[in-house]
N, C-alpha and C. Protein backbone atom coordinates (compact mmCIF):
# COMPACT_ATOMS: atom_id res chain seq x y z
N UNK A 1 119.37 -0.54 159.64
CA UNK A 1 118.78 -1.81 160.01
C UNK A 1 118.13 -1.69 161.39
N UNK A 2 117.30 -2.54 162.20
CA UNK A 2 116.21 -2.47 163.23
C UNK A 2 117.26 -2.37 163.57
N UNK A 3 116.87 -2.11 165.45
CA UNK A 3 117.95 -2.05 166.58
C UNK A 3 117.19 -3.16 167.17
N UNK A 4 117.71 -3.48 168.38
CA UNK A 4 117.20 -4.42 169.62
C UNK A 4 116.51 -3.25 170.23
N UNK A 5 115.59 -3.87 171.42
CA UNK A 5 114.85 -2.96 171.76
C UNK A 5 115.93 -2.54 173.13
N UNK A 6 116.60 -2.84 173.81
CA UNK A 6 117.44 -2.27 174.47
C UNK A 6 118.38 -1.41 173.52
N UNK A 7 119.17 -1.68 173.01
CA UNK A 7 119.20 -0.40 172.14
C UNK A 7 118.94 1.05 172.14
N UNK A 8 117.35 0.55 171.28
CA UNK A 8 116.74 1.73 170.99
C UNK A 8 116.74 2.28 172.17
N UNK A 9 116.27 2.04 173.41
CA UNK A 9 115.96 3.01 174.65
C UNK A 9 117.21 3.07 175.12
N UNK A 10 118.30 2.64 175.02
CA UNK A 10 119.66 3.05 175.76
C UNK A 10 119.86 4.69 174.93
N UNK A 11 119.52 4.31 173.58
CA UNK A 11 120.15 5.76 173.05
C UNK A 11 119.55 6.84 172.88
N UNK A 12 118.10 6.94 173.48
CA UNK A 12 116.85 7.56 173.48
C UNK A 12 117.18 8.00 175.31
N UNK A 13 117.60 7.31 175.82
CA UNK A 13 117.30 7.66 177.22
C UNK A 13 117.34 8.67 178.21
N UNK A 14 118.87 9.84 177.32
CA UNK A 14 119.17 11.31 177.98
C UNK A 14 117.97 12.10 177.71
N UNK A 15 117.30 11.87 176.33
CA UNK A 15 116.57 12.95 175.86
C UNK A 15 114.96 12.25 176.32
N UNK A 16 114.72 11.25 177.00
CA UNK A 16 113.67 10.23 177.42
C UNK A 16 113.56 11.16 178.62
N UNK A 17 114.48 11.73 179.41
CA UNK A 17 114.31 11.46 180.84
C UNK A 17 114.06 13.16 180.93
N UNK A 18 114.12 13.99 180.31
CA UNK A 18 114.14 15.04 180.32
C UNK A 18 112.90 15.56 179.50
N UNK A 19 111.99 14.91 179.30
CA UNK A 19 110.65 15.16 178.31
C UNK A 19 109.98 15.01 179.57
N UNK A 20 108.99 16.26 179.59
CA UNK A 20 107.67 16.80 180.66
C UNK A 20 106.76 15.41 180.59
N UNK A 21 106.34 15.20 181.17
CA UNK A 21 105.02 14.41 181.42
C UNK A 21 103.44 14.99 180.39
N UNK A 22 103.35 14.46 179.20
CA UNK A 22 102.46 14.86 178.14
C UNK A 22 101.15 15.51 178.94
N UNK A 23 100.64 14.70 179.66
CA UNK A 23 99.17 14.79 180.26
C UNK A 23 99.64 14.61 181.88
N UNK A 24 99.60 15.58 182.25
CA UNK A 24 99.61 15.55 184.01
C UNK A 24 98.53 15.36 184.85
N UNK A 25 97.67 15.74 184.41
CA UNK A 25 96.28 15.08 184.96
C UNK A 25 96.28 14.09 185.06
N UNK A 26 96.26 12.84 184.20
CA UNK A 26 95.80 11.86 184.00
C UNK A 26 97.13 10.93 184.34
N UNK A 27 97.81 11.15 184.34
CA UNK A 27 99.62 10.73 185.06
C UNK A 27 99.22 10.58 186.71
N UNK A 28 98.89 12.07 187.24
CA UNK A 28 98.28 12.30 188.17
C UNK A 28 97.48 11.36 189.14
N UNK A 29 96.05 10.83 188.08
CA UNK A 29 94.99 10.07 188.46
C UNK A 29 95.29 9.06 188.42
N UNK A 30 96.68 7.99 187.48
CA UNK A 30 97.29 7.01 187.88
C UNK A 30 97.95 6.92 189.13
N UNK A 31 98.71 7.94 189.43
CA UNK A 31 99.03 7.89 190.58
C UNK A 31 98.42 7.66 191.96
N UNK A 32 97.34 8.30 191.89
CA UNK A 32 96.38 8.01 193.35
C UNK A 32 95.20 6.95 192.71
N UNK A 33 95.29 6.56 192.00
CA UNK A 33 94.24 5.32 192.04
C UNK A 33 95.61 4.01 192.31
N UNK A 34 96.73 4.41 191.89
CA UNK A 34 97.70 3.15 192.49
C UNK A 34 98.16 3.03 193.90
N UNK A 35 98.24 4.70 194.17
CA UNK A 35 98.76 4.50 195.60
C UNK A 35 97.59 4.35 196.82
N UNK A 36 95.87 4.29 196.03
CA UNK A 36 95.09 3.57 196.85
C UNK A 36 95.22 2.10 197.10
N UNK A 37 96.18 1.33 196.58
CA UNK A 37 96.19 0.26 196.54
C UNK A 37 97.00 -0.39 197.45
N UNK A 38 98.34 0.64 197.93
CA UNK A 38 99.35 0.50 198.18
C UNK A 38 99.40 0.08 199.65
N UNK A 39 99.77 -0.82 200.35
CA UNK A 39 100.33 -0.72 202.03
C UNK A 39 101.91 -0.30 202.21
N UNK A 40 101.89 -0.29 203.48
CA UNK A 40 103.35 0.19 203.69
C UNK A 40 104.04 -1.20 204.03
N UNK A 41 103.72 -2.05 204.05
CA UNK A 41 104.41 -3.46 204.24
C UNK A 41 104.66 -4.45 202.86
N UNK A 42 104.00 -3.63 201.69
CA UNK A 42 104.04 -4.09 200.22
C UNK A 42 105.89 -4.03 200.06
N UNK A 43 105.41 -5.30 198.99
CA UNK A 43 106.81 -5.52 198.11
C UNK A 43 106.04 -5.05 196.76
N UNK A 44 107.10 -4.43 196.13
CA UNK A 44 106.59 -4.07 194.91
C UNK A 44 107.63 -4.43 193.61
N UNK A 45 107.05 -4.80 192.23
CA UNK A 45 107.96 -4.86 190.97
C UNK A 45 107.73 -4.30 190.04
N UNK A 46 108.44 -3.34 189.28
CA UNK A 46 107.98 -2.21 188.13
C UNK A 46 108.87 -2.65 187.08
N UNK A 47 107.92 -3.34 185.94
CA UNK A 47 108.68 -3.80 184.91
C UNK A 47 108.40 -2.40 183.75
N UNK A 48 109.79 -2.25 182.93
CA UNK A 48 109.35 -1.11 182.29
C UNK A 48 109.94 0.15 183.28
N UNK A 49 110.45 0.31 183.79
CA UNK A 49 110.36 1.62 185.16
C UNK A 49 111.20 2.69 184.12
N UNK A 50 111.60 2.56 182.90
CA UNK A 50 112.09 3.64 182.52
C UNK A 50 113.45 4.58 183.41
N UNK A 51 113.13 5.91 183.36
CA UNK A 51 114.30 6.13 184.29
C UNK A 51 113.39 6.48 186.09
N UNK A 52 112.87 6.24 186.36
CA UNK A 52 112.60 5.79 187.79
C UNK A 52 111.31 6.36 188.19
N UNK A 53 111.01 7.75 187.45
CA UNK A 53 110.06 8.66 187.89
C UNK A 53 108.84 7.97 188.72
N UNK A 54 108.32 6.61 188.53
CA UNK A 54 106.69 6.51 189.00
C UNK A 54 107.23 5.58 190.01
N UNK A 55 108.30 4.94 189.96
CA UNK A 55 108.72 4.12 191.18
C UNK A 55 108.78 4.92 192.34
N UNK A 56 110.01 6.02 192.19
CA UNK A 56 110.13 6.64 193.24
C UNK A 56 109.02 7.83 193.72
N UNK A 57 108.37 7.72 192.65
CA UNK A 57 106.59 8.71 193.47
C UNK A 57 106.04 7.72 194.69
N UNK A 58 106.27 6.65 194.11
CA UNK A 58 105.68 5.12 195.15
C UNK A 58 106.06 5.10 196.06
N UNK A 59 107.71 4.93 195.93
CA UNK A 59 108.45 5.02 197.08
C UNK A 59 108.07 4.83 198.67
N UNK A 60 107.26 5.99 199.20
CA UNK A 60 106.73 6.51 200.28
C UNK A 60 105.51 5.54 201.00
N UNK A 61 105.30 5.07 199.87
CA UNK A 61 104.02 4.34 199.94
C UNK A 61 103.96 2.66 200.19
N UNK A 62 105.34 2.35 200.05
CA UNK A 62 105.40 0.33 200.37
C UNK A 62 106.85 0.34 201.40
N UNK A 63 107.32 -1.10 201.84
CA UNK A 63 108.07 -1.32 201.99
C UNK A 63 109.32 -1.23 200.94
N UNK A 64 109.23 -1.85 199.58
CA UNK A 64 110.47 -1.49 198.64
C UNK A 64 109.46 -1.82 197.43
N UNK A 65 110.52 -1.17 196.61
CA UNK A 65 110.16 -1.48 194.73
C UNK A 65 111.09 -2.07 194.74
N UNK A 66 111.17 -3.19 193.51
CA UNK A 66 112.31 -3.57 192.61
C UNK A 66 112.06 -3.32 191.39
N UNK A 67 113.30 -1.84 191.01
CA UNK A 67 112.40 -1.23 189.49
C UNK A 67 113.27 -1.60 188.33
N UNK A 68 112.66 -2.51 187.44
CA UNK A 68 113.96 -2.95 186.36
C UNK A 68 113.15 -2.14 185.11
N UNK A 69 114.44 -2.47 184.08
CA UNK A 69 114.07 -1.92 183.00
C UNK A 69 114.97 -2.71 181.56
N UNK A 70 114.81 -2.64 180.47
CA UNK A 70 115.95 -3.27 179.86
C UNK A 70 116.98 -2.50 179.12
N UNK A 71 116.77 -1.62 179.75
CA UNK A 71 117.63 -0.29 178.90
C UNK A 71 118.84 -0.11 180.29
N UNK A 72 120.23 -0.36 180.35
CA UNK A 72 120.91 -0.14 181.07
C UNK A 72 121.36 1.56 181.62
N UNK A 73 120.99 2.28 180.21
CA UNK A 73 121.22 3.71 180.43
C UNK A 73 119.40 4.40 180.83
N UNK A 74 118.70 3.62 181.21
CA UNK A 74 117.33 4.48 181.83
C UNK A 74 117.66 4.23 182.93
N UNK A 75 118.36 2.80 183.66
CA UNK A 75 118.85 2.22 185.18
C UNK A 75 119.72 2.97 185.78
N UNK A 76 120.68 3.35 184.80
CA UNK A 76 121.72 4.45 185.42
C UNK A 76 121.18 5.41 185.88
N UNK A 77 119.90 6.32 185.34
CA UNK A 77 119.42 7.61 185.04
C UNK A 77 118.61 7.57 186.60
N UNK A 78 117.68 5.97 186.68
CA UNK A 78 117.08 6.07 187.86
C UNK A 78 117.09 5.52 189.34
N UNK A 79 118.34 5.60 189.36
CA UNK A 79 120.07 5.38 190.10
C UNK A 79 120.15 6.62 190.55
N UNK A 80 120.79 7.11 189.62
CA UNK A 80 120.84 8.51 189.90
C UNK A 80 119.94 9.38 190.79
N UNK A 81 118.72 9.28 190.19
CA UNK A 81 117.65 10.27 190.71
C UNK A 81 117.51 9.77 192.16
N UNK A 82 117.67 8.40 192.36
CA UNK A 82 116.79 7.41 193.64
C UNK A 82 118.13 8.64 194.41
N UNK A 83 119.60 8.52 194.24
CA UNK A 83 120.19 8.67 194.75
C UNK A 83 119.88 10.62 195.29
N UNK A 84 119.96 11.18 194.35
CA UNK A 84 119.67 12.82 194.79
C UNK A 84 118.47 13.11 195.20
N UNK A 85 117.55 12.06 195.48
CA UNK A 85 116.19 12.35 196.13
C UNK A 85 116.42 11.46 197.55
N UNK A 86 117.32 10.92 197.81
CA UNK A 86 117.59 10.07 198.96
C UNK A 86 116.93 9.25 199.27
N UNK A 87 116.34 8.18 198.47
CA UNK A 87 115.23 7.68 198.51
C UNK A 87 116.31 5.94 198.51
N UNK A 88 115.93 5.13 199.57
CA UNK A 88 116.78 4.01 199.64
C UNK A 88 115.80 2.62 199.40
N UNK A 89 114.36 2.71 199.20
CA UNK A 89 113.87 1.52 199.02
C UNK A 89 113.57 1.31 197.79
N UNK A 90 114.34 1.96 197.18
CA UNK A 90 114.02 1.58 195.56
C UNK A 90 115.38 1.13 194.97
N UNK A 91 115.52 -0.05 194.35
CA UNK A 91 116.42 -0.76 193.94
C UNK A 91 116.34 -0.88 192.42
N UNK A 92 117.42 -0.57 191.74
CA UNK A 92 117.46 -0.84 190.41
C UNK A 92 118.32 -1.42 189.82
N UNK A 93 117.26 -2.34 188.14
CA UNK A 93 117.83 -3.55 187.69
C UNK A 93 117.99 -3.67 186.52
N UNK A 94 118.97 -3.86 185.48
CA UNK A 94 118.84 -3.82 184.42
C UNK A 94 118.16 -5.08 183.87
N UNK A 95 117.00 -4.95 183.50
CA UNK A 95 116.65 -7.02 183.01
C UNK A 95 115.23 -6.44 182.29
N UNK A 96 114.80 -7.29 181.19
CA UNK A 96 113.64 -7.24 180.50
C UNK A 96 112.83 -8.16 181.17
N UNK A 97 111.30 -8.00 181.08
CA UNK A 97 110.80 -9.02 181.26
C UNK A 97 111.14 -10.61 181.44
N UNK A 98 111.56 -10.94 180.01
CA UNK A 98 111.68 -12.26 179.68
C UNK A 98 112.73 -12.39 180.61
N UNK A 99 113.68 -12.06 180.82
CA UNK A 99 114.93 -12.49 181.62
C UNK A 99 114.94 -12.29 182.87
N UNK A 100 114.00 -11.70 183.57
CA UNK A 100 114.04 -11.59 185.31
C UNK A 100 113.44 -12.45 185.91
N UNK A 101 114.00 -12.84 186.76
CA UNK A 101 113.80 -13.89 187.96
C UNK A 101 114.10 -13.57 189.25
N UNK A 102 112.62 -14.35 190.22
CA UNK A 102 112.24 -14.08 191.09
C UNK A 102 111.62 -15.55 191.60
N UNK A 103 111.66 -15.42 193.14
CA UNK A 103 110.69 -16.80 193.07
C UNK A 103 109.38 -16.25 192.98
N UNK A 104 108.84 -17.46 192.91
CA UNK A 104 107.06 -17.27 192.83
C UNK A 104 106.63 -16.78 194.18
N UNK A 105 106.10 -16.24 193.35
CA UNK A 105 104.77 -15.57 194.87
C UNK A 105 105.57 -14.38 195.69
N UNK A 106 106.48 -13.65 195.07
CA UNK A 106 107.20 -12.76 195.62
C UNK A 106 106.50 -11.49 195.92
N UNK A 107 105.52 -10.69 195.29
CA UNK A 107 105.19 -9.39 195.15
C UNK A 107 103.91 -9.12 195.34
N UNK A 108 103.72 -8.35 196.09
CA UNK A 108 102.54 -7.89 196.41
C UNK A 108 101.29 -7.54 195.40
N UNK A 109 102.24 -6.48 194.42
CA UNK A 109 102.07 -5.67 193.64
C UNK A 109 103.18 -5.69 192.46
N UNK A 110 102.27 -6.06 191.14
CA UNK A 110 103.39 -5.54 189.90
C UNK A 110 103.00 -4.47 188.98
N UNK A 111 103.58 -3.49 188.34
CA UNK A 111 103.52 -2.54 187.88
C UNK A 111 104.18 -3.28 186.74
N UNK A 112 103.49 -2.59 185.51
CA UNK A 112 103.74 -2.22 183.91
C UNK A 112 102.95 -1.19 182.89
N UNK A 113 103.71 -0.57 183.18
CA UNK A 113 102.93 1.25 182.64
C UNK A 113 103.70 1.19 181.52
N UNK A 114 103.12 1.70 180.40
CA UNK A 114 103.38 1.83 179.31
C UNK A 114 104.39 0.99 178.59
N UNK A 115 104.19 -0.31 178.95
CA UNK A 115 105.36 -1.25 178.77
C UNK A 115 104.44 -2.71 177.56
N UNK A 116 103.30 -3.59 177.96
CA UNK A 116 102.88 -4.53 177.50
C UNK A 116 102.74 -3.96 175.85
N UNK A 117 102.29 -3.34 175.61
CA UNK A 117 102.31 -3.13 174.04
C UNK A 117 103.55 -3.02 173.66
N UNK A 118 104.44 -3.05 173.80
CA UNK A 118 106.07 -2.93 173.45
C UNK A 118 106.75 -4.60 173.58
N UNK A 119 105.98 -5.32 174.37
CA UNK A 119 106.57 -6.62 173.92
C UNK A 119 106.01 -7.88 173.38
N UNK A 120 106.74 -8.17 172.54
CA UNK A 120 106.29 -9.34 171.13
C UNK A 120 106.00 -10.27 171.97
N UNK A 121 106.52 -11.13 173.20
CA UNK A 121 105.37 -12.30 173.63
C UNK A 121 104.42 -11.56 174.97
N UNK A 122 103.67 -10.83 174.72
CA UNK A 122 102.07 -10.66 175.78
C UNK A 122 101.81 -11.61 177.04
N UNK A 123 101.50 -13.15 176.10
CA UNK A 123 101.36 -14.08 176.70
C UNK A 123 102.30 -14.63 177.77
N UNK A 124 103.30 -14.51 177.25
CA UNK A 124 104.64 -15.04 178.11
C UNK A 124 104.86 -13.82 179.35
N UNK A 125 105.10 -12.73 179.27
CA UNK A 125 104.87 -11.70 180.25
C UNK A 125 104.02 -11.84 181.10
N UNK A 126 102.55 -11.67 180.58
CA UNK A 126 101.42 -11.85 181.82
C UNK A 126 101.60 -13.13 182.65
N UNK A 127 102.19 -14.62 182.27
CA UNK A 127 102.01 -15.51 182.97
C UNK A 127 103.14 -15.24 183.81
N UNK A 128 104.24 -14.60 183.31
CA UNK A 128 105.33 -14.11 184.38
C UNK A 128 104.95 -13.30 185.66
N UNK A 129 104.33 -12.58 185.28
CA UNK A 129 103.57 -11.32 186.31
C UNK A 129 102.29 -12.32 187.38
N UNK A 130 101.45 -13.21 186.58
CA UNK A 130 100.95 -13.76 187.67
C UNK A 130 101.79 -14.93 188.20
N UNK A 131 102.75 -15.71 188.05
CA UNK A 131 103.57 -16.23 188.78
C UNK A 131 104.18 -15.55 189.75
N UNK A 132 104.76 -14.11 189.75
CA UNK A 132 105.60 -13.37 190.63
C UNK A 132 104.75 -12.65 191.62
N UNK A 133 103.53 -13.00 191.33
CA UNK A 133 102.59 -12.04 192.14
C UNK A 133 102.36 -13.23 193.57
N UNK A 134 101.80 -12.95 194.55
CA UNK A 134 101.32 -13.52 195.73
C UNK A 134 99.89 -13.69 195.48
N UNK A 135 99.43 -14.74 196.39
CA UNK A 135 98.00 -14.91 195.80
C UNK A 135 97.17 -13.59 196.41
N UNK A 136 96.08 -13.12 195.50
CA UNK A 136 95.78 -11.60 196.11
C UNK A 136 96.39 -10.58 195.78
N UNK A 137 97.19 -10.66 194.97
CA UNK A 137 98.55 -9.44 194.81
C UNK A 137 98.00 -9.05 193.47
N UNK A 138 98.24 -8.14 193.31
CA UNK A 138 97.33 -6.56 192.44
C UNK A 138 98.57 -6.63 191.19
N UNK A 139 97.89 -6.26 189.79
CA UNK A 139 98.50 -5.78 188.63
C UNK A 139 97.83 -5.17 188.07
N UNK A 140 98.79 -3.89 188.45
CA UNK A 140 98.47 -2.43 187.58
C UNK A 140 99.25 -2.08 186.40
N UNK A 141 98.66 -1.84 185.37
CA UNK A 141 99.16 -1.76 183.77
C UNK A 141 98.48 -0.55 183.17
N UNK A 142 99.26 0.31 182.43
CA UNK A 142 98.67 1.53 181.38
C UNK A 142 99.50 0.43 179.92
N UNK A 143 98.36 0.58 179.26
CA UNK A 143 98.43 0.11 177.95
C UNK A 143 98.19 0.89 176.61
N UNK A 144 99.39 0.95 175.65
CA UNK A 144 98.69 1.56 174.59
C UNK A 144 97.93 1.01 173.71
N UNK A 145 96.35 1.49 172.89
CA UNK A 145 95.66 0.48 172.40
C UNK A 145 95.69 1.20 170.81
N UNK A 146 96.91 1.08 169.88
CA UNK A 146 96.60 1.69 168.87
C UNK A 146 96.00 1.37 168.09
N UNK A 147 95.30 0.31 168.08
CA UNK A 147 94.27 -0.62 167.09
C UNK A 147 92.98 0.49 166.98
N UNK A 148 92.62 0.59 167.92
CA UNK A 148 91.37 1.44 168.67
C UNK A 148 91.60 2.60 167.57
N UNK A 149 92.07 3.43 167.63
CA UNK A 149 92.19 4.69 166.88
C UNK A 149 93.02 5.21 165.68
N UNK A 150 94.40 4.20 166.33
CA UNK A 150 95.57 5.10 164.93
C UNK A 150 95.91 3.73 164.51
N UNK A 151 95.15 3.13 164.03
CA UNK A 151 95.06 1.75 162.97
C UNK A 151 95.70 2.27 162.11
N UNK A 152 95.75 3.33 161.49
CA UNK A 152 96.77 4.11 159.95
C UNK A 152 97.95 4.22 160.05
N UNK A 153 98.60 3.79 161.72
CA UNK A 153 100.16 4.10 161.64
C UNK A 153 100.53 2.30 161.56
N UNK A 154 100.10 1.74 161.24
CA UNK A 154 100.22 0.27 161.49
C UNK A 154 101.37 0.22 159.72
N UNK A 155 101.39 0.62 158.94
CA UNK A 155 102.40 0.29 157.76
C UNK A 155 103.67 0.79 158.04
N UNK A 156 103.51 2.33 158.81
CA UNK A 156 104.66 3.05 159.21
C UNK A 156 105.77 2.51 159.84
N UNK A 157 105.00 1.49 161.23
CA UNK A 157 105.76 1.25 162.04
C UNK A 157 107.28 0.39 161.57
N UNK A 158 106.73 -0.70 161.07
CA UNK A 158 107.85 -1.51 160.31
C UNK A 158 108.99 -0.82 159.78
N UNK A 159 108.67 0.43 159.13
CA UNK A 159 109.82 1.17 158.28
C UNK A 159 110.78 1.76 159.56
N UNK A 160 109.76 2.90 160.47
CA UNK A 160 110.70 3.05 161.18
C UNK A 160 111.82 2.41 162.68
N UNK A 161 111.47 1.14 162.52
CA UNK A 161 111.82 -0.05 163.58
C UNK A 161 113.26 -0.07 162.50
N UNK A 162 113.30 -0.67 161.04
CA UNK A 162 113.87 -0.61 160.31
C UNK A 162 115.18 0.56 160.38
N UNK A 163 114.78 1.47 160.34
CA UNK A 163 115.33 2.61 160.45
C UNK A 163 116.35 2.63 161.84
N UNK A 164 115.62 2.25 163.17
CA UNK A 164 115.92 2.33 164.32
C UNK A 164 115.50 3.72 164.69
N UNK A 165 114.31 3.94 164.25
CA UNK A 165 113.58 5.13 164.53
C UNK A 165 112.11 4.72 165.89
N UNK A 166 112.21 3.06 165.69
CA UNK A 166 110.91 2.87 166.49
C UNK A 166 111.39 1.43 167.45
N UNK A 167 111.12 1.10 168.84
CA UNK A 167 110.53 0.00 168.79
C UNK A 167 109.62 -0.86 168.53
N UNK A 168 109.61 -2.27 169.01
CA UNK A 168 108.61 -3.14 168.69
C UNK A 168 107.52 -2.36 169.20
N UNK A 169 106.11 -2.50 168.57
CA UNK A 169 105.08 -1.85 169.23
C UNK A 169 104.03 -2.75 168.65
N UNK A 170 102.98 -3.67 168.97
CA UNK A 170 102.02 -4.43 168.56
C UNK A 170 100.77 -2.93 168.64
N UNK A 171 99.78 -3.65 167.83
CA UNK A 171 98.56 -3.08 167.77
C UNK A 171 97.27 -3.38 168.34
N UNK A 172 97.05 -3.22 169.21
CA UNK A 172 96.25 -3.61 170.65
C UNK A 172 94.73 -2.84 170.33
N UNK A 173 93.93 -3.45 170.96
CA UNK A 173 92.68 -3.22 171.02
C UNK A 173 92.18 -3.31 172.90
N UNK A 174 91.84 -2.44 173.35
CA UNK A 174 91.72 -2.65 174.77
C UNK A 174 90.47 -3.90 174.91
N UNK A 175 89.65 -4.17 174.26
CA UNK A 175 88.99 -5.30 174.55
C UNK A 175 89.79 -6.62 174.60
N UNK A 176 91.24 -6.88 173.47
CA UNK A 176 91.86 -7.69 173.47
C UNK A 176 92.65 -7.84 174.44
N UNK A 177 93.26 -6.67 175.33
CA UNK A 177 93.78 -6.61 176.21
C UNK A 177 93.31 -6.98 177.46
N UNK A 178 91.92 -6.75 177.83
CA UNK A 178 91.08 -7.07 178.78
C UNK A 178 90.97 -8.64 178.61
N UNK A 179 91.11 -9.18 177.67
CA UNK A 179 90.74 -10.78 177.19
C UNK A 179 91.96 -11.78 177.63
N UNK A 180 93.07 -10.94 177.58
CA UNK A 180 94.45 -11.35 177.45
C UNK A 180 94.78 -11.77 178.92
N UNK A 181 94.43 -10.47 179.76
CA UNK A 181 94.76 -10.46 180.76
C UNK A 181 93.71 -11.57 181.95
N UNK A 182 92.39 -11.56 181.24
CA UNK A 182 92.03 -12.68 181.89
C UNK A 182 91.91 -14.02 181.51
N UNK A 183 92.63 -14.28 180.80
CA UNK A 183 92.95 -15.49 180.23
C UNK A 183 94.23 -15.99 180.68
N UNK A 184 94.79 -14.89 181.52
CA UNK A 184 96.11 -15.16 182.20
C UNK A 184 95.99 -15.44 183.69
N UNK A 185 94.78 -15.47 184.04
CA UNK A 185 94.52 -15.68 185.07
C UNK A 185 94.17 -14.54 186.78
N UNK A 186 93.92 -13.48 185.70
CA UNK A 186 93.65 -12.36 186.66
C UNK A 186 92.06 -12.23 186.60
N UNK A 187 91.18 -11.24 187.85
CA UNK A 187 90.24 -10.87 187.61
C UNK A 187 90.19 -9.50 187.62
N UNK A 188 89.25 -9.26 186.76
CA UNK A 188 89.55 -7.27 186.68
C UNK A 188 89.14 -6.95 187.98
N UNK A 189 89.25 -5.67 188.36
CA UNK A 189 88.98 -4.40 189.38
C UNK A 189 88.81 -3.77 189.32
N UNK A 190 89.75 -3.02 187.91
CA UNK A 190 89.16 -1.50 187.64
C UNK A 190 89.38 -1.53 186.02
N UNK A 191 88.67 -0.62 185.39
CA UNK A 191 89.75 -0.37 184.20
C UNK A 191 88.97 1.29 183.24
N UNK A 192 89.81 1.85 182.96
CA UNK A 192 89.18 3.02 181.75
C UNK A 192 90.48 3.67 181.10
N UNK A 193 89.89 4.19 180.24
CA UNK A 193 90.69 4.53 178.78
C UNK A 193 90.76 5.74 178.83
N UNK A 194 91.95 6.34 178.27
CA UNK A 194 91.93 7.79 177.95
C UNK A 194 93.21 8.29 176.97
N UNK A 195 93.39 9.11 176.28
CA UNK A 195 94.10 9.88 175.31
C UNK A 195 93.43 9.44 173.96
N UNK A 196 94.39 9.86 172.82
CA UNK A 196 94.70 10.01 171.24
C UNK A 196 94.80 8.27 171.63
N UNK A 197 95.81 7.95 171.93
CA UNK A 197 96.03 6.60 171.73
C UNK A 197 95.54 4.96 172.27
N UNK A 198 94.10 5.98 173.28
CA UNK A 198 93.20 4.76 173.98
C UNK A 198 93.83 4.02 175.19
N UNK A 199 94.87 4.75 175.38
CA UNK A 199 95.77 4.08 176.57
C UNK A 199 94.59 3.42 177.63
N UNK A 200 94.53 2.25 177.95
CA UNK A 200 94.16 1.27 178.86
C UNK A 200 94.39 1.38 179.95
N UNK A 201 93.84 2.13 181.57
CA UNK A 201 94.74 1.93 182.39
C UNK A 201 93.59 0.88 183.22
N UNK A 202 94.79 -0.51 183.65
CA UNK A 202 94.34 -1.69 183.96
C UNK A 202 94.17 -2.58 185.50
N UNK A 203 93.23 -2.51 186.48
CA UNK A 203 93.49 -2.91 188.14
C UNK A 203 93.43 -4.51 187.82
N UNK A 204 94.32 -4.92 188.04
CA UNK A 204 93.56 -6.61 188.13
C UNK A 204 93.84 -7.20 189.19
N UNK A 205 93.61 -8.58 189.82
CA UNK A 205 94.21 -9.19 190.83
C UNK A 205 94.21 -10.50 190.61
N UNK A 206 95.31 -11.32 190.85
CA UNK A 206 95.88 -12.57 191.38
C UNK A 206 94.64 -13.29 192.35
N UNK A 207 93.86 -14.56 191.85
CA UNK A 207 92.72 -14.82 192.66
C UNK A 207 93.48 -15.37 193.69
N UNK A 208 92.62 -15.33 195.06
CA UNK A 208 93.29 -16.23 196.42
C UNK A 208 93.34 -15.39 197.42
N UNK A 209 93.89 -15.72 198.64
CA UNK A 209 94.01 -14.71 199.97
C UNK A 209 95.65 -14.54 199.80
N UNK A 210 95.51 -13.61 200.32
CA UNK A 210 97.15 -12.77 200.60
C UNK A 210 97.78 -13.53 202.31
């Protein structure tokens, strides 16, 4: 029978955290097009942070992250790492989207990398992210767009969710995504596509002065 999506990534998470980085280049070029963004007086929030890896690349680069995730065993994992890399401004949280709270206007900067296609309300997320943002405050997102290309795995998925072979995963079109996101009240900044799977990577900003 399906799992919950915490679940699935709690029991995926030893063998999650120990898988190479597919495309390092382009991992890479996320990285310095985000940490152009970055001040050292930034607050930052990484929904999705997995087991810690892109938080604590950041690290260096703001005042603090707050990196949650909803998988309690990826939090442990990037706990851990924050801890053997000695890295103290990164704080970790076990909480999904839907369930974290913050006041408004908290964050400079929110991060969601490879995370929005994985959750069933879109809508409800993005208005979360521009509530938590400061006016002026930046959202950076990698999106998968499997509509775009692997439209043929769209029957599969169901079976193996079923199975507890998959999470939730919607079927995204990066134009819909671009639509989504400004309908939520952001204006773009940057945006381009790359892999098999059309991944979206997304600059937007929170209108207003900082």
């Amino acid at each position: 029978m399906a799992v919950t999506s915490s679940d699935f990534w709690d029991r995926v998470a030893p063998d999650y955290s120990k898988q190479p980085i597919a495309d390092i280049e382009t991992y890479a070029r996320k990285l310095a097009a985000t940490q152009a963004l970055m001040q050292p007086s930034m607050a930052v929030l990484e929904f999705g942070c997995g087991t810690g890896s892109t938080a604590l690349e950041h690290a260096r680069h703001v005042a603090r992250i707050d990196a949650t995730d909803v998988s309690a065993a990826m939090v442990a994992i990037g706990r851990q790492k924050a801890r053997d890399a000695g890295i103290g401004n990164v704080s970790f949280r076990q909480a999904g989207v839907e369930d974290f709270e913050a006041p408004d206007e908290s964050y400079d900067l929110v991060l969601a990398l490879n995370l929005i296609h994985l959750l069933p309300d879109r809508g409800a997320a993005l208005a979360k992210v521009h509530r938590l943002l400061k006016p002026g405050g930046l959202f950076v997102s990698s999106t998968v767009c499997l509509a775009d290309r692997l439209w043929f795995l769209r029957p599969a998925i169901p079976v193996l969710q079923w199975l507890g072979k998959a999470p939730y995963v919607s079927f995204l079109r990066a134009e819909n995504m671009l639509r989504e996101v400004a309908s939520a009240g952001f204006e773009e900044q940057e945006h381009w596509t790359h892999g098999r799977t059309n991944s979206l990577f997304l600059v937007a900003r929170k209108p207003g002065s900082p």
